[in-house]
C-alpha atoms as a PDB file:
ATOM      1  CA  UNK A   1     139.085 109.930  88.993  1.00  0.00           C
ATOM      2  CA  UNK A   2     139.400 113.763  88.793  1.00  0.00           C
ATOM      3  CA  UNK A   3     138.022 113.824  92.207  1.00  0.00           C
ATOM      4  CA  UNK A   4     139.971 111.587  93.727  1.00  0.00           C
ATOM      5  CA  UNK A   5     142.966 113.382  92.336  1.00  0.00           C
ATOM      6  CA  UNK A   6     141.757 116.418  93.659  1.00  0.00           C
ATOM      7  CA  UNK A   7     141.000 115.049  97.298  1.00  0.00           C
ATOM      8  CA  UNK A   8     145.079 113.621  97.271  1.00  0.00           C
ATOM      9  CA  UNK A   9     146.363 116.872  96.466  1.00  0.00           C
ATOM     10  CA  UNK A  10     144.312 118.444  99.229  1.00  0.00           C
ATOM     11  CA  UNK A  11     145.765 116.079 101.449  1.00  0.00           C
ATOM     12  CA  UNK A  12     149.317 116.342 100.548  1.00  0.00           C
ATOM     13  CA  UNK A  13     149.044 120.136 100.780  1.00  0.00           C
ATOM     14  CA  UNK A  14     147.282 119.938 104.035  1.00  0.00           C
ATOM     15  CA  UNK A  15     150.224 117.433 105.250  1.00  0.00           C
ATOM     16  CA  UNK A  16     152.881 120.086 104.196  1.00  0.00           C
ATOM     17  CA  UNK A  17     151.308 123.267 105.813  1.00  0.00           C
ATOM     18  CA  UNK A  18     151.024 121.222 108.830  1.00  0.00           C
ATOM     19  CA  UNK A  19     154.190 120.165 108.738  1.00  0.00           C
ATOM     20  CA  UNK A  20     155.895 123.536 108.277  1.00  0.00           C
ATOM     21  CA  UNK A  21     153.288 125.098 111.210  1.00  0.00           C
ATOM     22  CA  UNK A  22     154.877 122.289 113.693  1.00  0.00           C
ATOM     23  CA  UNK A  23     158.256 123.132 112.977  1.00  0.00           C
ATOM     24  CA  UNK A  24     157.627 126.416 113.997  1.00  0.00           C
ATOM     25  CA  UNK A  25     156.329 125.676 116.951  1.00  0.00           C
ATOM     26  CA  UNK A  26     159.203 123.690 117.574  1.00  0.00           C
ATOM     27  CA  UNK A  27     161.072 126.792 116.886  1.00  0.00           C
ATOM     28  CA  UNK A  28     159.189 128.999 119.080  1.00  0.00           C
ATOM     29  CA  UNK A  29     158.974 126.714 122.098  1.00  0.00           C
ATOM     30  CA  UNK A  30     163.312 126.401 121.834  1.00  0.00           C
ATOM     31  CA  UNK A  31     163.532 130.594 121.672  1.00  0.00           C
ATOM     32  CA  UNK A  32     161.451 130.563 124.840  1.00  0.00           C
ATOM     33  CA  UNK A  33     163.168 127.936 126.682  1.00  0.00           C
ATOM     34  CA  UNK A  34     166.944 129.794 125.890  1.00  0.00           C
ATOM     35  CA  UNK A  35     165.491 132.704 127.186  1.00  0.00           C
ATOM     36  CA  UNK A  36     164.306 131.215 130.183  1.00  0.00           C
ATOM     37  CA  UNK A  37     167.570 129.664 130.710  1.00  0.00           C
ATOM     38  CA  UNK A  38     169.393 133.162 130.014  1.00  0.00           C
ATOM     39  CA  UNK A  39     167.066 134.691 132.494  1.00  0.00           C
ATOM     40  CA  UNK A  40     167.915 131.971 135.303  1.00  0.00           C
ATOM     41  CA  UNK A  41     171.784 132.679 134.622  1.00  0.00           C
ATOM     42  CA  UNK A  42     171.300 136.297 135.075  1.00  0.00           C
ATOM     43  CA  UNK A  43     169.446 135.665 138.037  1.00  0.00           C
ATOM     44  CA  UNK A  44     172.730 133.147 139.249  1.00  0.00           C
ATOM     45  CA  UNK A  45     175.073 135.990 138.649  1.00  0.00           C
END
């Protein structure tokens, strides 16, 4: 049972570091497309 236990919390803490890592991807991959699209205005002007 204690093992068991164990292995579920290792899971849900896996799950929630893995969560937070893909949202900041998601963050990262949004500053470099807004400064893509700030460098293609520039280049417009």
């Amino acid at each position: 049972m204690t093992r068991k236990f164990a292995f579920m919390a290792l899971i849900s803490i896996t799950g929630l570091a893995a969560c937070e890592t893909v949202e900041g991807v998601g963050r990262d991959i949004e500053k470099g497309g807004q400064a893509i699209t700030e460098t293609a205005e520039d280049a417009q002007s």
